[in-house]
N, C-alpha and C. Protein backbone atom coordinates (compact mmCIF):
# COMPACT_ATOMS: atom_id res chain seq x y z
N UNK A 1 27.71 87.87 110.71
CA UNK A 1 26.89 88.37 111.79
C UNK A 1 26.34 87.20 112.58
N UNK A 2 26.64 87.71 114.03
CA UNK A 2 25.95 86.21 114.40
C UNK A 2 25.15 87.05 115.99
N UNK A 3 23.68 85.93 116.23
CA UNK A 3 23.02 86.72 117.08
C UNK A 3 21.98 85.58 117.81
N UNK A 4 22.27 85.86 118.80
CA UNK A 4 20.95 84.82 120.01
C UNK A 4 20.08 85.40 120.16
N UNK A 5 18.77 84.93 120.56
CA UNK A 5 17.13 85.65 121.01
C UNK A 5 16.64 84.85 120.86
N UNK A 6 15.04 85.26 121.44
CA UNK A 6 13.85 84.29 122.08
C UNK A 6 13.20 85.11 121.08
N UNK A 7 12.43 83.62 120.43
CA UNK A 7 10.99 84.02 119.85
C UNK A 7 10.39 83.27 119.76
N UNK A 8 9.18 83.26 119.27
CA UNK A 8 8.06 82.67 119.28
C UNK A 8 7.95 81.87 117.66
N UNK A 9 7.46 80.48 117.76
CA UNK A 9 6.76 80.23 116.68
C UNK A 9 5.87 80.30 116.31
N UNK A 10 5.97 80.54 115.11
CA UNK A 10 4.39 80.67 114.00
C UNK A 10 4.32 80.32 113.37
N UNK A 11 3.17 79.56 112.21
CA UNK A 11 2.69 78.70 111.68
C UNK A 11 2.40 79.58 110.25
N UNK A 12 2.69 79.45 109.16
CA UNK A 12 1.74 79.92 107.92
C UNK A 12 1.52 78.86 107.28
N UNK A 13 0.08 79.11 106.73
CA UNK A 13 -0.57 78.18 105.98
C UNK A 13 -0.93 78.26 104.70
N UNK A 14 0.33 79.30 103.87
CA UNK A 14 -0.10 78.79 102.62
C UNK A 14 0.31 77.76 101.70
N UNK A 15 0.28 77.43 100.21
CA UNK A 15 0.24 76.42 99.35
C UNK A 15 1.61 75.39 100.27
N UNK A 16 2.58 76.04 100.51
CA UNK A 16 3.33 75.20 101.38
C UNK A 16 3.90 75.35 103.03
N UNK A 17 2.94 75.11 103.48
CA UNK A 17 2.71 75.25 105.18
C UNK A 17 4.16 75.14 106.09
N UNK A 18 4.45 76.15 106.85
CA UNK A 18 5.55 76.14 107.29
C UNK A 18 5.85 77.08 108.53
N UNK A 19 6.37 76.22 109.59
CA UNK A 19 6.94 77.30 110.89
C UNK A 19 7.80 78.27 110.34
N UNK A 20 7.56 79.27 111.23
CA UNK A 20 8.70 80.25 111.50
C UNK A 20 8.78 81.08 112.89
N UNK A 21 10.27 81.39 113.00
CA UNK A 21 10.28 82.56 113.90
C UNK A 21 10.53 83.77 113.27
N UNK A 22 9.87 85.13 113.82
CA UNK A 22 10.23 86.43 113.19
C UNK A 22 11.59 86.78 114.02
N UNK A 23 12.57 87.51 113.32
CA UNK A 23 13.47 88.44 114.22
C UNK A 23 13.34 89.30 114.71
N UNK A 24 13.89 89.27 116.11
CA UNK A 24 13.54 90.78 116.73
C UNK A 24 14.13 91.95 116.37
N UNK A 25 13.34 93.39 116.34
CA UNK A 25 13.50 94.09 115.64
C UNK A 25 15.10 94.58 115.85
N UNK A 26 16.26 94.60 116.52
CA UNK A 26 17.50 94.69 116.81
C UNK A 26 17.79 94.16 115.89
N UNK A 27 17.58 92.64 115.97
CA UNK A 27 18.52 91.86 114.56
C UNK A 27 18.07 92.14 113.56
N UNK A 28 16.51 92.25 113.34
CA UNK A 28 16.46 92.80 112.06
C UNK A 28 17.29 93.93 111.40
N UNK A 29 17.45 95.12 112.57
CA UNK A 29 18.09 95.65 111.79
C UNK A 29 19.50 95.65 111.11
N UNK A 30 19.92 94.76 112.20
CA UNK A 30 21.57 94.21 111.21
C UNK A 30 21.59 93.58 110.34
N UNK A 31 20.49 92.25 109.94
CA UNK A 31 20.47 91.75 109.15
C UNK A 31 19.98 92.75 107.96
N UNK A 32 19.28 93.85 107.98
CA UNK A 32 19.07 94.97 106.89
C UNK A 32 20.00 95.60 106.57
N UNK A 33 20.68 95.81 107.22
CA UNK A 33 21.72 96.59 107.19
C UNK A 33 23.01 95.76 106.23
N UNK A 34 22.83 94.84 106.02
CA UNK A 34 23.92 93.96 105.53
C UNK A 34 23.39 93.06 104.29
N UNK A 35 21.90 93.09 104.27
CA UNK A 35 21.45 92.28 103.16
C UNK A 35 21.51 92.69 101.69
N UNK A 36 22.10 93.83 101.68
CA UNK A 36 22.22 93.67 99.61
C UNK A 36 23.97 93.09 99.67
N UNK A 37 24.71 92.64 100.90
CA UNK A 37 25.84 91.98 100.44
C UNK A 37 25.63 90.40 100.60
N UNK A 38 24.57 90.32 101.07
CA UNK A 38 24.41 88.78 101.55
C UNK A 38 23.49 87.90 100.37
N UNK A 39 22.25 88.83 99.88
CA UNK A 39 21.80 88.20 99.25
C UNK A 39 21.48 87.71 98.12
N UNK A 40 20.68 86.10 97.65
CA UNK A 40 21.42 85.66 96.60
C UNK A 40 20.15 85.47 95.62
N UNK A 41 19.42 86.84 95.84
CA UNK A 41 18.51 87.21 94.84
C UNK A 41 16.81 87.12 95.73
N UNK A 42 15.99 87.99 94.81
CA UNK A 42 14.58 87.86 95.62
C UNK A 42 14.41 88.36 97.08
N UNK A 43 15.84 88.65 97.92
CA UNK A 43 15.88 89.31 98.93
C UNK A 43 15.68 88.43 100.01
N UNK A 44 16.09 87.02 99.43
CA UNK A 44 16.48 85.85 100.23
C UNK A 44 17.65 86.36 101.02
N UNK A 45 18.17 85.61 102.03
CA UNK A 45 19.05 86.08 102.75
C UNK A 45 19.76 84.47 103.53
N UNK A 46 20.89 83.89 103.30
CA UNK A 46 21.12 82.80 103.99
C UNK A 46 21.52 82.79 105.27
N UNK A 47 21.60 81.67 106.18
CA UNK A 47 21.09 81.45 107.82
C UNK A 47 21.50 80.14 107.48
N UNK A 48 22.66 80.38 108.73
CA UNK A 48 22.93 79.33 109.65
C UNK A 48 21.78 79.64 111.17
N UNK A 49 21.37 77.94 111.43
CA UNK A 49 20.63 78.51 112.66
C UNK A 49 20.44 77.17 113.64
N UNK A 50 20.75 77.19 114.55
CA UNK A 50 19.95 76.67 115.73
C UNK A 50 19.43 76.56 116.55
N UNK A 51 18.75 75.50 116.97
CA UNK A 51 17.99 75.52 118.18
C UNK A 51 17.90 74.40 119.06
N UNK A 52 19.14 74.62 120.17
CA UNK A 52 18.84 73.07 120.96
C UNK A 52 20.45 73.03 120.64
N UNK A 53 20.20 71.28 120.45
CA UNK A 53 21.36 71.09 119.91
C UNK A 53 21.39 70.61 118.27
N UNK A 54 20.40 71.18 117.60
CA UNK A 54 20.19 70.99 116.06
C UNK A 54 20.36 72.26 114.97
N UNK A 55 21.40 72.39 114.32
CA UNK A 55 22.06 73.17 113.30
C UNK A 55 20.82 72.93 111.88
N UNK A 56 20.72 73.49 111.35
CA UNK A 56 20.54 73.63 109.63
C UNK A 56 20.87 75.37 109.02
N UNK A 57 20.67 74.91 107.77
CA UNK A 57 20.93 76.20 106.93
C UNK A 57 19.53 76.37 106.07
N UNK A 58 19.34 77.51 105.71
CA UNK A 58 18.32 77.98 105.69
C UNK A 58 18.16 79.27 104.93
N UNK A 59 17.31 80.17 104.51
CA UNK A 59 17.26 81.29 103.80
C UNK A 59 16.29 82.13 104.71
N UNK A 60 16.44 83.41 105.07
CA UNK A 60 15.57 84.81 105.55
C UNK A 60 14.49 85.22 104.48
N UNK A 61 13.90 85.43 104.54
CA UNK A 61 13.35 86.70 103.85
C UNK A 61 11.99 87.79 104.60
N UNK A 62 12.10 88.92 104.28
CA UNK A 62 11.48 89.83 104.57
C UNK A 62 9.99 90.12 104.79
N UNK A 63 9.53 90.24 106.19
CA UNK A 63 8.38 89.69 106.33
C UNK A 63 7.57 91.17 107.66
N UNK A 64 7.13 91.92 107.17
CA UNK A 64 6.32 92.70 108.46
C UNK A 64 7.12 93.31 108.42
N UNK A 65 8.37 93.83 108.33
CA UNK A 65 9.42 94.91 109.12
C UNK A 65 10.52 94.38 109.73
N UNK A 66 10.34 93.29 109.69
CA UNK A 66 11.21 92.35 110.16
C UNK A 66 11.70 91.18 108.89
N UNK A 67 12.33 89.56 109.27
CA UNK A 67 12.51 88.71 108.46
C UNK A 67 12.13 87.41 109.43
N UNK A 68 11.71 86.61 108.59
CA UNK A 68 11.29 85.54 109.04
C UNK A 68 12.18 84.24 108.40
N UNK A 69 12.52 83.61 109.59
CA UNK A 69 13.35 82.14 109.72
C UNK A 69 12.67 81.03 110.01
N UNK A 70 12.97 80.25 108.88
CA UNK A 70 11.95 79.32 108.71
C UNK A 70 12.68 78.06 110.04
N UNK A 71 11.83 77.05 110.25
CA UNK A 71 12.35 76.51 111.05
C UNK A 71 11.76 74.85 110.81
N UNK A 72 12.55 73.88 109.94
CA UNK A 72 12.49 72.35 109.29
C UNK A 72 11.36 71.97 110.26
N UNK A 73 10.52 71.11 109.64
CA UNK A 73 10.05 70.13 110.33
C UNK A 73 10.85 69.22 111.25
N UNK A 74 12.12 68.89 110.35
CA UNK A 74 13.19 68.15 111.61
C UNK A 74 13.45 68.98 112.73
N UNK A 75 13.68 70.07 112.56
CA UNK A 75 13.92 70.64 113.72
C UNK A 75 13.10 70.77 114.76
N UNK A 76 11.81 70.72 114.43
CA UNK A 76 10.73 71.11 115.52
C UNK A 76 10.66 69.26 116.29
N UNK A 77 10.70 68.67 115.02
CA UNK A 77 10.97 67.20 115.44
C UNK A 77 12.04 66.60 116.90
N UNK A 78 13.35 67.22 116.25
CA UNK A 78 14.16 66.83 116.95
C UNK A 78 14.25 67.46 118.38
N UNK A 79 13.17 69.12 118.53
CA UNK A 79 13.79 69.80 119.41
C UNK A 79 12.60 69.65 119.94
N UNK A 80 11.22 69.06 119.83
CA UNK A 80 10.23 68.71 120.57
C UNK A 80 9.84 70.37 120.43
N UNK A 81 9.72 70.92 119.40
CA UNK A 81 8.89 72.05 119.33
C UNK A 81 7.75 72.12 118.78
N UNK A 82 6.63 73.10 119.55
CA UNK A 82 5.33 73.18 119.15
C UNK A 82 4.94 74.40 118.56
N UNK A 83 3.76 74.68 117.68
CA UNK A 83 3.68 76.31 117.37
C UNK A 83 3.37 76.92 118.97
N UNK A 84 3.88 78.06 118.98
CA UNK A 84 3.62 78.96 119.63
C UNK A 84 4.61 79.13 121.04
N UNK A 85 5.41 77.94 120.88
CA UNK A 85 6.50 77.65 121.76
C UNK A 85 7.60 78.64 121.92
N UNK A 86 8.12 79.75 122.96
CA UNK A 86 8.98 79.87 122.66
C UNK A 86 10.61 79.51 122.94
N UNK A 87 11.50 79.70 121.49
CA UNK A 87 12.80 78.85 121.74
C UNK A 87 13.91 79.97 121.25
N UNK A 88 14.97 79.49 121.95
CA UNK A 88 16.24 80.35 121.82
C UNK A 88 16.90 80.13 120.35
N UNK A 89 17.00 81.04 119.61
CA UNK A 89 17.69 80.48 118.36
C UNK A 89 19.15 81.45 118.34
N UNK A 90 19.70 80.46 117.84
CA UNK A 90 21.64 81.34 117.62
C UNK A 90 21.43 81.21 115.80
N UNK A 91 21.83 82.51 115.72
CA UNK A 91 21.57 82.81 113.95
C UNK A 91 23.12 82.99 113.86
N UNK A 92 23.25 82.66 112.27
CA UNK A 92 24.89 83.15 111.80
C UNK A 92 24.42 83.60 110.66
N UNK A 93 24.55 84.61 110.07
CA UNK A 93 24.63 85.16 108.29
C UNK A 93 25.94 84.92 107.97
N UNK A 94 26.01 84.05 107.23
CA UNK A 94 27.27 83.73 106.51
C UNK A 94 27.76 84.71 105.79
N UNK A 95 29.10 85.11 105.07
CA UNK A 95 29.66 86.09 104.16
C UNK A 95 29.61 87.46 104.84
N UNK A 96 29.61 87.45 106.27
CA UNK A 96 29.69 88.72 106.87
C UNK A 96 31.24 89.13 108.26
């Protein structure tokens, strides 16, 4: 499955502090729709993803009704991203 959209970053702050973007509810639902073949326990879900011109891989998981994609410190690094910024991300779910 593979899918482009604009979202927003967000910040959580628990024991290990970390951006994310949520998916919009469209992709969410494909990525639901496909996650007991994708995932590799805990209802993790793996992600190819970028933003810019910077690739990583990555894990989903289920967050509000939606899933949330975490997004590296390198990446925000490399792509000059700030919280609350929003950026175009191209997702791939691998094994689909």
């Amino acid at each position: 499955m593979q899918s482009r959209f604009d979202a927003e970053v967000w910040h959580w702050r628990g024991p290990a502090p970390f951006h994310f973007v949520s998916l919009p509810p469209a992709v969410a639902e494909q990525v639901r729709d496909l996650a007991a073949d994708v995932t590799y326990g805990w209802g993790m879900i793996p992600a190819r993803a970028r933003i810019g011109a910077t690739t990583w891989s990555t894990a989903m998981y289920a967050k509000d009704g939606t899933y949330a994609l975490p997004v590296k410190d390198a990446v925000r690094r490399a792509e000059s991203i700030d919280l609350g910024d929003t950026v175009t991300v191209l997702l791939d779910v691998p094994g689909t």
